[in-house]
N, C-alpha and C. Protein backbone atom coordinates (compact mmCIF):
# COMPACT_ATOMS: atom_id res chain seq x y z
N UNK A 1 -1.61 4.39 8.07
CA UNK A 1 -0.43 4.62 7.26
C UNK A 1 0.51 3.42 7.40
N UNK A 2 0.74 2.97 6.38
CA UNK A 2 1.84 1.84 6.02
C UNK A 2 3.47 2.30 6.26
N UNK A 3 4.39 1.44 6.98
CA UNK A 3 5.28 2.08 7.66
C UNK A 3 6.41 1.01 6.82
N UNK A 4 7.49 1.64 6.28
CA UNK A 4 8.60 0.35 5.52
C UNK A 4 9.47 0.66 6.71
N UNK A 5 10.04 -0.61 6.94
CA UNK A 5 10.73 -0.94 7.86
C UNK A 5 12.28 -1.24 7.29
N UNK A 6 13.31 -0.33 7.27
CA UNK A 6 14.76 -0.38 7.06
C UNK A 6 15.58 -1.12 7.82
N UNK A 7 16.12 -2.15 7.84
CA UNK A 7 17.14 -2.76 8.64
C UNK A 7 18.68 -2.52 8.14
N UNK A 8 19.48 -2.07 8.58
CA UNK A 8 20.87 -2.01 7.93
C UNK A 8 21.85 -2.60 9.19
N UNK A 9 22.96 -3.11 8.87
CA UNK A 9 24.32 -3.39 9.60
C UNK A 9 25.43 -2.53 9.35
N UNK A 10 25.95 -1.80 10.67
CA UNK A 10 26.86 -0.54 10.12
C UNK A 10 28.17 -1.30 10.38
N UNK A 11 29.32 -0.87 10.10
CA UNK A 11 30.69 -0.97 10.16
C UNK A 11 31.55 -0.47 9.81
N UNK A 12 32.12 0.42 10.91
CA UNK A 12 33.14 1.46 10.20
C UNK A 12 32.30 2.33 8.79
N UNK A 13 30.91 2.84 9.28
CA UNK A 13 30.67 3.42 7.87
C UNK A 13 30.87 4.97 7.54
N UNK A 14 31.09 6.06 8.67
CA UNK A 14 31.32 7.50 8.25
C UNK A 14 32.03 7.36 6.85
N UNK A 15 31.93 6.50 5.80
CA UNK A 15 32.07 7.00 4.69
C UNK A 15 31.01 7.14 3.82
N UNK A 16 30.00 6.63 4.19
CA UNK A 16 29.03 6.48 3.56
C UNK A 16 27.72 6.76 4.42
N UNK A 17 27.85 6.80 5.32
CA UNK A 17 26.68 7.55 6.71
C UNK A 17 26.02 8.76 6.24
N UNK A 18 26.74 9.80 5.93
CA UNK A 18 26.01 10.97 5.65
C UNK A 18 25.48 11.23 4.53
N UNK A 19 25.65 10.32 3.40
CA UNK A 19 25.39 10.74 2.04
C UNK A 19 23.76 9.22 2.67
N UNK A 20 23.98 8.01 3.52
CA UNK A 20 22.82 7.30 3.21
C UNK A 20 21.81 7.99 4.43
N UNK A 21 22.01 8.73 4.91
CA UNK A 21 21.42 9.62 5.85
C UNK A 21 20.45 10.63 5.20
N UNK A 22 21.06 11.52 3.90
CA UNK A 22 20.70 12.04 3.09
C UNK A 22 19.57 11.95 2.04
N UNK A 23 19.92 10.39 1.76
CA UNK A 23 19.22 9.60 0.85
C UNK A 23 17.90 9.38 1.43
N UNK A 24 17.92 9.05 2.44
CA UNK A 24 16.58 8.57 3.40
C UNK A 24 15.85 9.63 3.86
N UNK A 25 16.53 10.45 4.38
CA UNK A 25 15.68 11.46 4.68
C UNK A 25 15.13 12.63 3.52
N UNK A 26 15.64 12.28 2.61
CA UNK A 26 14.81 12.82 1.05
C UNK A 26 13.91 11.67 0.23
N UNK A 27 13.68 10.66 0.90
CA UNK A 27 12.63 10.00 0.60
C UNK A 27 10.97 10.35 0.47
N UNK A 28 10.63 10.39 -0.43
CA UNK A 28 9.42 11.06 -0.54
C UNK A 28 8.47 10.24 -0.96
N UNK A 29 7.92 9.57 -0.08
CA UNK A 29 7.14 8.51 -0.30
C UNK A 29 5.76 9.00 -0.73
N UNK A 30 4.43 8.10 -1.17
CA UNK A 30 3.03 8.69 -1.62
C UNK A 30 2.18 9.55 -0.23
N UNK A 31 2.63 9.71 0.88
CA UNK A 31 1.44 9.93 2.00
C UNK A 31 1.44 8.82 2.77
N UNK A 32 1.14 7.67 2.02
CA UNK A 32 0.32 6.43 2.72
C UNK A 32 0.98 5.71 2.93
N UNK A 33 2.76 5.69 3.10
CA UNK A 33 3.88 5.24 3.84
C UNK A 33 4.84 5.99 4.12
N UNK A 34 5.56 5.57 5.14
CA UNK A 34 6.38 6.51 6.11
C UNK A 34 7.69 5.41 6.13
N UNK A 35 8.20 5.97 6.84
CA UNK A 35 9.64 4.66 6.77
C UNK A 35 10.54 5.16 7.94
N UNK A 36 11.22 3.86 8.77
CA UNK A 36 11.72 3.57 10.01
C UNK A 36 13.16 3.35 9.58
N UNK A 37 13.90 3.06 10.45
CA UNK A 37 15.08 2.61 9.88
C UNK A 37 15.89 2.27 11.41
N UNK A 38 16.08 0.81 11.50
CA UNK A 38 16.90 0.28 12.56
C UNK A 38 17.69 -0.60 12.31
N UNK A 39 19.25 -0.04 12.92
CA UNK A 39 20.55 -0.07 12.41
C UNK A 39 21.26 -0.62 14.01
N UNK A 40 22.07 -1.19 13.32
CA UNK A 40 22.69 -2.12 14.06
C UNK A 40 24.17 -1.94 13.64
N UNK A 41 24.88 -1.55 15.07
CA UNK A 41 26.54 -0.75 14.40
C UNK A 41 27.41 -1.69 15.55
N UNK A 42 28.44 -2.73 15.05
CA UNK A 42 29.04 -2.81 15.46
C UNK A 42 30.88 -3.11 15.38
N UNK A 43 31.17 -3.21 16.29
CA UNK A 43 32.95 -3.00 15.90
C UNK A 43 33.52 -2.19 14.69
N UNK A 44 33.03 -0.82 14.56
CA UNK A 44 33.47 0.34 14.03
C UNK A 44 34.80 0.90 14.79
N UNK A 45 35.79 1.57 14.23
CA UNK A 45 36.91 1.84 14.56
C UNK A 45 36.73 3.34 14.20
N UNK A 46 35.61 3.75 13.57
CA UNK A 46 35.62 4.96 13.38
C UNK A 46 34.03 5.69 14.60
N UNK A 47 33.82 6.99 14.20
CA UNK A 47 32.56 7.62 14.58
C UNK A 47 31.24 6.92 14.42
N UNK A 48 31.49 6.01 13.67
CA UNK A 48 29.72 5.42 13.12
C UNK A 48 28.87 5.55 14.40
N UNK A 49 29.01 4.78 15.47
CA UNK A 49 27.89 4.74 17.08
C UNK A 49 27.48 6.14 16.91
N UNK A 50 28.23 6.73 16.80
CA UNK A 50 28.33 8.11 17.76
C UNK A 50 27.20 8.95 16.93
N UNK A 51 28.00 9.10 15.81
CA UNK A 51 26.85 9.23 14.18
C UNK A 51 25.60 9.15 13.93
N UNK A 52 25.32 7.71 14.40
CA UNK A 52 24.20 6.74 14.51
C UNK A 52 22.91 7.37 15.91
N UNK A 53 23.73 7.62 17.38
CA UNK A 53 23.38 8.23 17.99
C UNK A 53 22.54 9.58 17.60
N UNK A 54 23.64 10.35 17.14
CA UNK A 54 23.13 11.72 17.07
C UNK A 54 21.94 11.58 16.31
N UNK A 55 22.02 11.03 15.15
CA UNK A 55 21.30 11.19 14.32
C UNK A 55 19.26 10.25 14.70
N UNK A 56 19.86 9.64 15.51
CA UNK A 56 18.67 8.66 16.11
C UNK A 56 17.84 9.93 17.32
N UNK A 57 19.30 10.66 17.94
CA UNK A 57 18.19 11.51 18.58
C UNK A 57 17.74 12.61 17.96
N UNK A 58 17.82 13.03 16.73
CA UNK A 58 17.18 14.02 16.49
C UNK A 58 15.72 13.92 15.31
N UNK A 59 15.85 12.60 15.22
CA UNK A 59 14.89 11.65 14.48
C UNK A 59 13.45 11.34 15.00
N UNK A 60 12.95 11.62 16.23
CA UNK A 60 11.83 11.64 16.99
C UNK A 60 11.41 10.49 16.79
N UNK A 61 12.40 8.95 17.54
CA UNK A 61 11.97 7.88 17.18
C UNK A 61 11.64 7.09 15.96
N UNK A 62 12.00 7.69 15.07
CA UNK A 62 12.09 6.98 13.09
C UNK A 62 13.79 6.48 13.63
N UNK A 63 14.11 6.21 14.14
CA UNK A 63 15.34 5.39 13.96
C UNK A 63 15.61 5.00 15.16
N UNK A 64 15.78 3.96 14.78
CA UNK A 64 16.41 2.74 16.84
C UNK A 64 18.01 2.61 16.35
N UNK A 65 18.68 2.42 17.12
CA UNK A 65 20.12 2.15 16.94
C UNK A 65 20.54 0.91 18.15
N UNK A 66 21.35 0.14 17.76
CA UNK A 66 21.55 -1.00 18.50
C UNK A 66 23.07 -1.56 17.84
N UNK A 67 23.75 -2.17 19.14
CA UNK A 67 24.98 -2.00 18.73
C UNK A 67 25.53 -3.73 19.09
N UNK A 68 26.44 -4.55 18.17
CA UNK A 68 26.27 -5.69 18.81
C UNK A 68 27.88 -5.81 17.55
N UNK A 69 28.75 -6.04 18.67
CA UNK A 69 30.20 -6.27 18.25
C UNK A 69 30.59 -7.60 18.53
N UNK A 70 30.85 -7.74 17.32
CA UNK A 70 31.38 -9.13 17.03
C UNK A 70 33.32 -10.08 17.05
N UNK A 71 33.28 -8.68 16.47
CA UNK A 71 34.90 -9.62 16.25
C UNK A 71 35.37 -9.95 15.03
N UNK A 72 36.39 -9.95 14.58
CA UNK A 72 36.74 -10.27 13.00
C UNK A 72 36.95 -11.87 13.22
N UNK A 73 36.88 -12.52 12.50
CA UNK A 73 36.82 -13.43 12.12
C UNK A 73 37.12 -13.93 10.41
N UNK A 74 38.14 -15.15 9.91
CA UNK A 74 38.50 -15.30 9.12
C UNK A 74 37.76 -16.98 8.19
N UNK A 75 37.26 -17.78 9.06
CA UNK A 75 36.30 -18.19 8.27
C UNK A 75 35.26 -17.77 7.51
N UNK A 76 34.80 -18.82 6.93
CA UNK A 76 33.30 -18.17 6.08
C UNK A 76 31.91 -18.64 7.17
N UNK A 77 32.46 -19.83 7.67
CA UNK A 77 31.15 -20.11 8.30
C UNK A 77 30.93 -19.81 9.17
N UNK A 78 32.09 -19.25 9.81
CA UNK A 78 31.87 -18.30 11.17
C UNK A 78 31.29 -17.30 10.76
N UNK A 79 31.60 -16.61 9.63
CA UNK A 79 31.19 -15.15 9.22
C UNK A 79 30.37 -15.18 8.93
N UNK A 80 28.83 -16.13 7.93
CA UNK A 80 28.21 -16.06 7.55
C UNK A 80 27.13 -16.53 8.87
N UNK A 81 27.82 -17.03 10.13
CA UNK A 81 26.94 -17.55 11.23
C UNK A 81 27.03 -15.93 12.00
N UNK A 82 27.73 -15.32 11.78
CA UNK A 82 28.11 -13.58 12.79
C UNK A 82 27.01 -12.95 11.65
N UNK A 83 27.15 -13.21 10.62
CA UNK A 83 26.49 -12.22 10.08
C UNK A 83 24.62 -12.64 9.79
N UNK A 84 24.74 -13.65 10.02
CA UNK A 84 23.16 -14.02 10.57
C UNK A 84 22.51 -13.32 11.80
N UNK A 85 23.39 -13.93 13.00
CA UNK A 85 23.11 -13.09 14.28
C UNK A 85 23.03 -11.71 14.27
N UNK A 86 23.45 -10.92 13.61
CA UNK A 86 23.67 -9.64 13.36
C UNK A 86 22.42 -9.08 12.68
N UNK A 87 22.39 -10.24 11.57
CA UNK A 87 20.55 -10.03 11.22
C UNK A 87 19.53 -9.95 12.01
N UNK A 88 19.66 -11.25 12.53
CA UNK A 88 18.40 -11.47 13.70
C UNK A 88 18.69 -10.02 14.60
N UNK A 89 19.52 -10.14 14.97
CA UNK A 89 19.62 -8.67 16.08
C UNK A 89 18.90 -7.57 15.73
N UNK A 90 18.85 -6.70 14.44
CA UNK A 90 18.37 -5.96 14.03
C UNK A 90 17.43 -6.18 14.00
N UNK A 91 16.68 -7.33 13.59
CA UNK A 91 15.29 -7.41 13.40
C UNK A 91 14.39 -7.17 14.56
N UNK A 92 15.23 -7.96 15.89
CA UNK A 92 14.98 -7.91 17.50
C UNK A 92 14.73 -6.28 17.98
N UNK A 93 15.42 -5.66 16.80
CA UNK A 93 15.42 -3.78 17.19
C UNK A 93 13.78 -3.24 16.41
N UNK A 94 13.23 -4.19 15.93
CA UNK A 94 11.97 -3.78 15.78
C UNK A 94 10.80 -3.97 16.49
């Protein structure tokens, strides 16, 4: 079985967590793929970790969670160098 591999970056998302929680787990793929999803949450000011947690443990391993806080930052090239690392990180969660 062929497995799609989800990478996302969370931030501050309980606005949108439970409805993309929803979405995924009503995915109804052919049989012959299944799908993962490892998320990477950091410097949230809201519930997202916590969210992310729960929902990772009741997932029987279809979801890794990994958390890597950065810092705001007001350049672009800082931001677009944070938001690289942030990539790679997630990917490191596979």
């Amino acid at each position: 079985m062929a497995e799609v591999v989800i990478c996302s970056l969370v931030r501050d998302g309980m606005g949108y967590l439970p409805a993309y929680r929803a979405q995924l787990e009503s995915l109804d793929l052919d049989g012959k793929h299944s799908w993962k999803l490892c998320v990477l949450e950091g410097d949230s000011q809201d519930e997202s970790h916590e969210f992310l947690e729960a929902w990772a443990a009741q997932a029987g391993g279809r979801i890794i969670v990994g958390r890597e806080c950065v810092g705001d930052t007001v350049e672009n090239e800082d931001r677009a160098a944070r938001w690289a690392r942030d990539g790679n990180a997630c990917f490191d969660l596979i």
